[in-house]
C-alpha atoms as a PDB file:
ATOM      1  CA  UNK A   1      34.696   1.350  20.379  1.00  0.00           C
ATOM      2  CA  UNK A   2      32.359   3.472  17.983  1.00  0.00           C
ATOM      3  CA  UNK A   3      29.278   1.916  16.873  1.00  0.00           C
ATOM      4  CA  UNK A   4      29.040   1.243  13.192  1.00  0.00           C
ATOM      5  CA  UNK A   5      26.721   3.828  11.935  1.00  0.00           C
ATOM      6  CA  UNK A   6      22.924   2.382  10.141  1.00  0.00           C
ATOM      7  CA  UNK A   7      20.553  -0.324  10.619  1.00  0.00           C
ATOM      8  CA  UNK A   8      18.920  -2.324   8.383  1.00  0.00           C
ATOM      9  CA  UNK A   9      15.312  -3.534   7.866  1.00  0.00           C
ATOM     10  CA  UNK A  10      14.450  -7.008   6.734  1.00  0.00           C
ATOM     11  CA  UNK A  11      13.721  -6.253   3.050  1.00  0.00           C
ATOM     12  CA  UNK A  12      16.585  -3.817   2.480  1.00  0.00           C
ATOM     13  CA  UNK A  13      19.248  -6.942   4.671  1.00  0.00           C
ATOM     14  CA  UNK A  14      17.290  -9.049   2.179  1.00  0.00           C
ATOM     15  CA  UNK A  15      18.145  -7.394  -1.510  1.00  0.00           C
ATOM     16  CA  UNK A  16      21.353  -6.497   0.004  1.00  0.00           C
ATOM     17  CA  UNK A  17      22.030 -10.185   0.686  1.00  0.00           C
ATOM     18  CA  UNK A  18      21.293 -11.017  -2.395  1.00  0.00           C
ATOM     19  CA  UNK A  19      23.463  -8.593  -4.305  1.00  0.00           C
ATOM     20  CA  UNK A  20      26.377  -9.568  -2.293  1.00  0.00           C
ATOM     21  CA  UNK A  21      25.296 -13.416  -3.607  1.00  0.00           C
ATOM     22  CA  UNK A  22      24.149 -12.664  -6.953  1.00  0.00           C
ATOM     23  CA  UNK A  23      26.387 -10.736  -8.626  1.00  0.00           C
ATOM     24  CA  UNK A  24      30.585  -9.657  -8.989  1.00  0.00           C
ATOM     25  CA  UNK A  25      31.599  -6.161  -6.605  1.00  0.00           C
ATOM     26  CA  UNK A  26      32.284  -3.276  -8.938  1.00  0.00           C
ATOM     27  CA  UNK A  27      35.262  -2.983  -6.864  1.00  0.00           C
ATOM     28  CA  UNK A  28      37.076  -3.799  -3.840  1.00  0.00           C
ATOM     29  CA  UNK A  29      35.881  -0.511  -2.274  1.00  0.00           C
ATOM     30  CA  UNK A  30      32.355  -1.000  -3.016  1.00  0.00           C
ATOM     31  CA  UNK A  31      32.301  -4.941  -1.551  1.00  0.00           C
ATOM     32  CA  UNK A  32      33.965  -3.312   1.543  1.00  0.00           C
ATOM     33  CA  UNK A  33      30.778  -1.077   2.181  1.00  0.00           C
ATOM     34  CA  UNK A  34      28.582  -3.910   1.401  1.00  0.00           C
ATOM     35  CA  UNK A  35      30.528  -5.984   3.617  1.00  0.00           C
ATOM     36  CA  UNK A  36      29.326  -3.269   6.375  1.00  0.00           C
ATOM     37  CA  UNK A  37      26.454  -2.911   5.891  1.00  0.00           C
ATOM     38  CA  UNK A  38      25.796  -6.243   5.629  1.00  0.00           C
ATOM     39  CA  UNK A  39      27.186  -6.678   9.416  1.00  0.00           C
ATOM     40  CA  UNK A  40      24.976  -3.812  10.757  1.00  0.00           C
ATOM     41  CA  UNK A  41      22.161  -4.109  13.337  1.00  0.00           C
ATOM     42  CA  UNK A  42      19.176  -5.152  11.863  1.00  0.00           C
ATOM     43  CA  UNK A  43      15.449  -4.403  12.816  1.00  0.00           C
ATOM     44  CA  UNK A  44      13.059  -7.317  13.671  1.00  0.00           C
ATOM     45  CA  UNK A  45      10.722  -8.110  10.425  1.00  0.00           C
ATOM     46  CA  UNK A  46       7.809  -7.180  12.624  1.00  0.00           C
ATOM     47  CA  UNK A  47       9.275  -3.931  15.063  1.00  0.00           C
ATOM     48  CA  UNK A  48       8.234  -0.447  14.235  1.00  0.00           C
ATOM     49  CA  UNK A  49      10.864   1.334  11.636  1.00  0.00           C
ATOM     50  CA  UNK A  50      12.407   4.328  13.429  1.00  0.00           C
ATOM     51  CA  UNK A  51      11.561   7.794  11.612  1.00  0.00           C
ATOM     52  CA  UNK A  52      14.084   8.734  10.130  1.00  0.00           C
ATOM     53  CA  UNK A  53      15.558   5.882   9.076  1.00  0.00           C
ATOM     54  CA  UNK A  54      17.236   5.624   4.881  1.00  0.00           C
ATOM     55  CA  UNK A  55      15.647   2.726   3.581  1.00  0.00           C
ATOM     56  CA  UNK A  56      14.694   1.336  -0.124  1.00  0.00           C
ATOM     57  CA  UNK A  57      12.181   3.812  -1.868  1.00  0.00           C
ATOM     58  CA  UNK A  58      12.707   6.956   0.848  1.00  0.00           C
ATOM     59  CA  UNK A  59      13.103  10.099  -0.104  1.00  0.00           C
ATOM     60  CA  UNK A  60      16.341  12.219   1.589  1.00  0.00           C
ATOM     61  CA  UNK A  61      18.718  14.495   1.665  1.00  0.00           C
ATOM     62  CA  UNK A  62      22.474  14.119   2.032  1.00  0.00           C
ATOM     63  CA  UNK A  63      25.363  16.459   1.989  1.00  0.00           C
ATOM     64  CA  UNK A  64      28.922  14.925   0.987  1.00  0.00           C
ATOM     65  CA  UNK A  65      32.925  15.822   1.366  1.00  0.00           C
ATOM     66  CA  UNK A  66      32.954  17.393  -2.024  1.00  0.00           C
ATOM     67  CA  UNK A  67      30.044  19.899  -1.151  1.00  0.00           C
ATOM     68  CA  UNK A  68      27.177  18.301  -3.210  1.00  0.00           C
ATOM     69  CA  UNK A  69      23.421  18.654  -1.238  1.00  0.00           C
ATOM     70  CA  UNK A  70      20.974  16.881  -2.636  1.00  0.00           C
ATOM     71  CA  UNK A  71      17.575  15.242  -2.388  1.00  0.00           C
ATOM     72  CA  UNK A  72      17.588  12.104  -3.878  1.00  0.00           C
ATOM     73  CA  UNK A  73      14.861   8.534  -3.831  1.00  0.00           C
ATOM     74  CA  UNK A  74      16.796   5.445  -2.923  1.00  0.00           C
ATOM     75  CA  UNK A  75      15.902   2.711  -5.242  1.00  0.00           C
ATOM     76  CA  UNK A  76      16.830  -0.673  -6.409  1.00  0.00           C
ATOM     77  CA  UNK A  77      18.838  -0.798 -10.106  1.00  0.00           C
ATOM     78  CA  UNK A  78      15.642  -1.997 -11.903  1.00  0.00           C
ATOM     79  CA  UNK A  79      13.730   1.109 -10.938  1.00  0.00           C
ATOM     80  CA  UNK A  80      16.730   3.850 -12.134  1.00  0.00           C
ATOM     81  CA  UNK A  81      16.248   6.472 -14.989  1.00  0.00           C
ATOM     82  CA  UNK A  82      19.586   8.422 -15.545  1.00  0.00           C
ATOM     83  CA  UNK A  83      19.588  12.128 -14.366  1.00  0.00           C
ATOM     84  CA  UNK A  84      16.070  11.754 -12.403  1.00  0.00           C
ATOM     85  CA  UNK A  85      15.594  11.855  -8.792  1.00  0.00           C
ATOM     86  CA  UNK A  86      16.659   8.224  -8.078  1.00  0.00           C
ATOM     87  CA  UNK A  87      19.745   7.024  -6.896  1.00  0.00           C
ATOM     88  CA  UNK A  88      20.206   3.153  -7.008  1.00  0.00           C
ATOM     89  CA  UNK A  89      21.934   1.270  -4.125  1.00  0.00           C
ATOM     90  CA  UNK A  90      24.456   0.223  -6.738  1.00  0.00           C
ATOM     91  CA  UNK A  91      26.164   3.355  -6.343  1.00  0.00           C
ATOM     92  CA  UNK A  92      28.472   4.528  -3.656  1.00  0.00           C
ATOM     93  CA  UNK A  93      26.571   7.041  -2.129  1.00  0.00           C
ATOM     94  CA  UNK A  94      23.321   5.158  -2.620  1.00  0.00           C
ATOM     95  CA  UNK A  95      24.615   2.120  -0.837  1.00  0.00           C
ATOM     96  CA  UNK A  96      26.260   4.627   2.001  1.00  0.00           C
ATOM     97  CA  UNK A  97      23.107   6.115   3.252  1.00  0.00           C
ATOM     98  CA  UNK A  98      20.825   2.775   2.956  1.00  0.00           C
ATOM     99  CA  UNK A  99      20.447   2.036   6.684  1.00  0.00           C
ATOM    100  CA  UNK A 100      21.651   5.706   8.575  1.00  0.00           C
ATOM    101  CA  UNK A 101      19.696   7.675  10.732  1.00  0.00           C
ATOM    102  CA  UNK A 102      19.128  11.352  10.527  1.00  0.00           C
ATOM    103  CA  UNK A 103      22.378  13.227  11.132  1.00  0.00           C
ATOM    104  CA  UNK A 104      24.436   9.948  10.837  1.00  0.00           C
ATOM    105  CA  UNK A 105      28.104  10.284   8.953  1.00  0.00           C
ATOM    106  CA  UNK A 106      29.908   7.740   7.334  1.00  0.00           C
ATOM    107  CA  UNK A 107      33.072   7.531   5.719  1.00  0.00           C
ATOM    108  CA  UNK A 108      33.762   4.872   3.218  1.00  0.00           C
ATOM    109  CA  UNK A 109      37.006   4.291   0.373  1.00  0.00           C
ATOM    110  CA  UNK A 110      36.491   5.442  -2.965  1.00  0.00           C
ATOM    111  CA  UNK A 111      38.119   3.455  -5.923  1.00  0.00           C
ATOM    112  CA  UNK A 112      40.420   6.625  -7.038  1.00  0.00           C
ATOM    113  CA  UNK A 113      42.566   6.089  -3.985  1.00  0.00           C
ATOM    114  CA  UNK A 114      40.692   8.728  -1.838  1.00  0.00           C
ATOM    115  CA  UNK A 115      38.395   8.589   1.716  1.00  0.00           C
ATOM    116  CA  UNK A 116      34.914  10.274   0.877  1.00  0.00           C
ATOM    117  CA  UNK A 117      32.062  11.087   3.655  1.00  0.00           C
ATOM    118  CA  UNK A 118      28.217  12.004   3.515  1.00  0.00           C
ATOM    119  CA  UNK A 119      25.545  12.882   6.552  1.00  0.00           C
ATOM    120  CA  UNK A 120      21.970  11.970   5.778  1.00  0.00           C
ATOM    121  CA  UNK A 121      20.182  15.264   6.816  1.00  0.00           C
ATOM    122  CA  UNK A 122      16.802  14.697   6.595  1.00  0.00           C
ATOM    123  CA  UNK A 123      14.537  12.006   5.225  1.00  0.00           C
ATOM    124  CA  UNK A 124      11.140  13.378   3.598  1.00  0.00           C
ATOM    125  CA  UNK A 125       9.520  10.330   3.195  1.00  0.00           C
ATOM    126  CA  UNK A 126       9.344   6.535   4.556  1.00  0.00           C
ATOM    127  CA  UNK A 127       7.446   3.880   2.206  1.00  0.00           C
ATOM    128  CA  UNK A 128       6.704   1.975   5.554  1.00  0.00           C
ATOM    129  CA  UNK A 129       5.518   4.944   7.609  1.00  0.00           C
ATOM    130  CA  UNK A 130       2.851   6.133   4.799  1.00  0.00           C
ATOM    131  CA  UNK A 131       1.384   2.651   5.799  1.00  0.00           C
ATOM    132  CA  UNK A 132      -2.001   3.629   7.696  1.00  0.00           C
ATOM    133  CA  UNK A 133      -2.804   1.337  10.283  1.00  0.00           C
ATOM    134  CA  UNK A 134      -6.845  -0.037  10.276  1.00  0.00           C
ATOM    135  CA  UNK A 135      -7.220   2.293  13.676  1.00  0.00           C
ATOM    136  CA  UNK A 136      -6.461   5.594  11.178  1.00  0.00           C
ATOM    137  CA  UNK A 137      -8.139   4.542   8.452  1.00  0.00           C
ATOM    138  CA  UNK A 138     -11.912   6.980   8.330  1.00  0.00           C
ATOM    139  CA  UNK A 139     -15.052   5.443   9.549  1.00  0.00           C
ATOM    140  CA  UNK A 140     -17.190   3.140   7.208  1.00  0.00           C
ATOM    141  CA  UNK A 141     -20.486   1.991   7.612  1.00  0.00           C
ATOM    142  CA  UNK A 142     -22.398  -0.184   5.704  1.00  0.00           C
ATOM    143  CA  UNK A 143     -26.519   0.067   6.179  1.00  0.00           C
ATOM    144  CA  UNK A 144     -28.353  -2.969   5.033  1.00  0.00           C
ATOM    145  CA  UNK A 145     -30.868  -1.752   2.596  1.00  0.00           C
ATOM    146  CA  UNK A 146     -29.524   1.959   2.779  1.00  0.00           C
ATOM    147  CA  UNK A 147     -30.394   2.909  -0.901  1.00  0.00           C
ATOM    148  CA  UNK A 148     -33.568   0.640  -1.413  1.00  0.00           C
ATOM    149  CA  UNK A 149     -35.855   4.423  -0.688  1.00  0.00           C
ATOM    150  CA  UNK A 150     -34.286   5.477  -3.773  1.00  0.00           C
ATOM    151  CA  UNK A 151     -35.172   5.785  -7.168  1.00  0.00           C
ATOM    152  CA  UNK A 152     -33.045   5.689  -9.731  1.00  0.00           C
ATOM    153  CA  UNK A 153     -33.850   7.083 -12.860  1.00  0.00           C
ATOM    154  CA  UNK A 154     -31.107   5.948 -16.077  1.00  0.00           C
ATOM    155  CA  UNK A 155     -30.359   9.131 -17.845  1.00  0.00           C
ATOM    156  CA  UNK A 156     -31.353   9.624 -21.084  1.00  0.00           C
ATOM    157  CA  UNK A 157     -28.727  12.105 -23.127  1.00  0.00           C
ATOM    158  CA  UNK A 158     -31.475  12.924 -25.188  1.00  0.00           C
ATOM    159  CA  UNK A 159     -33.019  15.028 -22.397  1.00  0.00           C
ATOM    160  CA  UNK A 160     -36.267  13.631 -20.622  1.00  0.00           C
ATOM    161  CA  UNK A 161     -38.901  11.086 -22.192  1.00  0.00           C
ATOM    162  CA  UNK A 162     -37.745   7.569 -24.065  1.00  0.00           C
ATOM    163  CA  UNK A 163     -36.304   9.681 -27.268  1.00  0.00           C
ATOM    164  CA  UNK A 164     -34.686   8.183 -30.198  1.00  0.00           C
ATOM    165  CA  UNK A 165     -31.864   6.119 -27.972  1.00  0.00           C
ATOM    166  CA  UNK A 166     -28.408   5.152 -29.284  1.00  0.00           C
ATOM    167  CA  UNK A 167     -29.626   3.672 -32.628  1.00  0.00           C
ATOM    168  CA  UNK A 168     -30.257   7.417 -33.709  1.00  0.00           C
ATOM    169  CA  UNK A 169     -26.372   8.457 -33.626  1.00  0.00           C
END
C-alpha cells in the first residue's frame, strides 16, 4: 500500500486540529482532505523539520492539473490579503500542499464533481529553518570597563564652544 503523501509539524497538526473542531467544512470535499491530513505522520514537537518540508508561513512553488505554476506563502486565514502572495490553508490547494515534501503529488476531490492534482516543486523558504541556533549566532564579547578610556564629548549643533543652546531656536 502507498504511503499517504505529507507530514505534519506540531503547530501546523495543532491549527489544523482546531479548524476541523472549530468551525463547519466548506464542503464534503474539503473535510475529506482535512480528514487526511489530519491522519498523516506527524514530526515530534522537538525533532529537526526536514528541508523541504510545506509548512505554515513557507514560501513554495506548486504546479497543478490545470497548468497553473506558482509561488505562493502558506498562511493562516487571519493573515490573507486577496490577490497577494498568500494563500490561506482554507483553500484547496493551500490545505493540499501543507505537510508535502519537495516533489510530492497529491490528488484530492474538488466540489464541481472533478479529481484535481498539484506537486510542490520547490520550497524557498522555512520559518523554522531561518531559526539560528546560539552556535551560529557571531561572537560577542563584553569587556568590563571597555569604554571608561573614552571621552565623550555631547555635540553641540551650534558648532564647538557652549553657544546659545536650544532656548535660541
Amino acid at each position: 500500500m502507498k504511503r499517504e503523501p505529507g507530514m505534519l509539524v506540531a503547530r501546523d497538526a495543532y491549527v489544523l486540529e482546531k479548524m476541523a473542531r472549530g468551525r463547519p467544512p466548506l464542503t464534503r470535499e474539503w473535510q475529506a482532505l482535512l480528514d487526511r491530513k489530519l491522519a498523516s505522520a506527524r514530526l515530534p514537537e522537538c525533532g529537526s523539520v526536514p528541508s523541504g518540508l510545506a509548512m505554515i508561513d513557507a514560501r513554495v512553488t506548486f504546479h497543478c492539473a490545470s497548468g497553473l505554476t506558482d509561488t505562493r506563502t502558506l498562511c493562516l486565514p487571519g493573515t490573507y490579503v486577496p490577490g497577494g502572495a498568500f494563500l490561506p490553508i482554507t483553500t484547496f490547494y493551500g490545505l493540499a500542499l501543507l505537510g508535502l515534501r519537495e516533489g510530492e503529488r497529491i490528488a484530492f476531490a474538488r466540489p464541481e464533481g472533478r479529481r484535481d492534482w498539484l506537486v510542490l516543486d520547490r520550497v524557498h523558504f522555512q520559518p523554522s529553518a531561518d531559526d539560528a541556533a546560539p552556535e551560529q549566532r557571531p561572537a560577542f564579547r563584553l569587556v568590563s570597563g571597555g569604554l571608561e578610556d573614552r571621552s565623550f564629548v555631547p555635540a553641540n549643533e551650534n558648532g564647538p564652544g557652549e553657544g546659545p543652546g536650544p532656548s535660541a531656536a
